[in-house]
Protein backbone atom coordinates (compact mmCIF):
# COMPACT_ATOMS: atom_id res chain seq x y z
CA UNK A 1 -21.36 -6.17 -5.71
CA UNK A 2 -18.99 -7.68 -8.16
CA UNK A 3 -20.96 -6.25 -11.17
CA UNK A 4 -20.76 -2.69 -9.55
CA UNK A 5 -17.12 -3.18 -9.35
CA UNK A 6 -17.15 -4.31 -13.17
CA UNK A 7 -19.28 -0.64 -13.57
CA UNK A 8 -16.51 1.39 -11.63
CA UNK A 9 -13.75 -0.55 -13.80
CA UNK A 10 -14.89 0.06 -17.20
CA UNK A 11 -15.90 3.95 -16.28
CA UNK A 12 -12.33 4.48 -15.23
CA UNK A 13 -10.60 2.72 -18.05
CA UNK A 14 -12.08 4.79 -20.74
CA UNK A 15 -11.80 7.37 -19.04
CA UNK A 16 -8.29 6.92 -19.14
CA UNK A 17 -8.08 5.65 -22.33
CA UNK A 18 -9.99 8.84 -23.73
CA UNK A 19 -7.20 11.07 -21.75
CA UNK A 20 -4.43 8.99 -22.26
CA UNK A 21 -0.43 10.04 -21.89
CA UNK A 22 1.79 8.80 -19.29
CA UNK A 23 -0.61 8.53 -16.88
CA UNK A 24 -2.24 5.73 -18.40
CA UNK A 25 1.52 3.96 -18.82
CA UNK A 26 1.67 4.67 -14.61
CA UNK A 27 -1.57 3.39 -13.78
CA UNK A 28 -0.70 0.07 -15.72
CA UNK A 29 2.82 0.22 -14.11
CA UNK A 30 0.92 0.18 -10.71
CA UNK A 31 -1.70 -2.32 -11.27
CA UNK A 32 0.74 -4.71 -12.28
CA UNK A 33 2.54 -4.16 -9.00
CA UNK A 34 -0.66 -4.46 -7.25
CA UNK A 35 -1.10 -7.89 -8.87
CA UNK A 36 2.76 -9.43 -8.67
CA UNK A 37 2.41 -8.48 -4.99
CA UNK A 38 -0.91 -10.10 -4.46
CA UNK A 39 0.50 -13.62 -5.59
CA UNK A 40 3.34 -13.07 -3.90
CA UNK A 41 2.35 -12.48 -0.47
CA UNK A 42 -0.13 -15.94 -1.29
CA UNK A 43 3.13 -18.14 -1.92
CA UNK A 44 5.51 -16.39 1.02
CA UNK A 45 3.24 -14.72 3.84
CA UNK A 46 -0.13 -15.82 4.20
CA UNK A 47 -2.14 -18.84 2.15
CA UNK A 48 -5.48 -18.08 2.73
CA UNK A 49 -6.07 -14.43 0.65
CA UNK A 50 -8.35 -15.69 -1.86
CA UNK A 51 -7.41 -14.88 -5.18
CA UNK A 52 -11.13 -14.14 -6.56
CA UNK A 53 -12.22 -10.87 -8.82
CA UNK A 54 -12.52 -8.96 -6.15
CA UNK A 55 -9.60 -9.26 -5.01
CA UNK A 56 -7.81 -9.23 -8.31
CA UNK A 57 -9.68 -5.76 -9.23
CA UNK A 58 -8.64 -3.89 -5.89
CA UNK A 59 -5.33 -4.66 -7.11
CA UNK A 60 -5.52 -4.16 -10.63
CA UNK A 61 -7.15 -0.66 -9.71
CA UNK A 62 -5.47 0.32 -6.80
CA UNK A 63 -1.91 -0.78 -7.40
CA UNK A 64 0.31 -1.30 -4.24
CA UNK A 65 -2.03 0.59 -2.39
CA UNK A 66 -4.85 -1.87 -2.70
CA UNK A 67 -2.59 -4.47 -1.99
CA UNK A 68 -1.90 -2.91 1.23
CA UNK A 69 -5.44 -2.48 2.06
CA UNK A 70 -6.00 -6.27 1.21
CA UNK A 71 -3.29 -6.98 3.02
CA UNK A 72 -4.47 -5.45 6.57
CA UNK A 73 -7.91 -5.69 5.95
CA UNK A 74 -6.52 -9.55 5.86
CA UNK A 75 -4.62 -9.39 8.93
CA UNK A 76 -6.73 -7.52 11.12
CA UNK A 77 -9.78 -10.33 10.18
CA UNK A 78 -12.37 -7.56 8.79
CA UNK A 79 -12.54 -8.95 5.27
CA UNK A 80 -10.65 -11.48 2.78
């Protein structure tokens, strides 16, 4: 699982990187949000999100929005 993850990461950054432009400057803008929020919600909300690559990825990929999916995914007990 984690490897096909690794796949779907490397595919999409040179993609990007092959496009470039501001997109690329958003994307990076929105993974780091995805990330500060991740470690954030682990100090104030809830202790037990594990902070593993899979995790780390969603949010590096998906920005806040795969935060948020971590996030209820979390809550509602289906995964993390």
């Amino acid at each position: 699982m984690e490897l096909a993850v690794l796949v779907v990461f490397v595919i999409v950054v040179l993609f990007l990187l092959t496009r470039g432009g501001s997109f690329l400057g958003r994307l990076i803008v929105n993974g780091i949000l995805g990330l500060i929020l991740l470690f954030v919600t682990n100090l104030f909300l809830t202790k037990d999100i594990p902070i593993d690559v899979l995790t780390v990825l969603i949010c590096a990929i998906g920005g806040f929005i795969g935060w948020l999916v971590i996030l209820v995914f979390h809550l509602l007990g289906v995964a993390f």
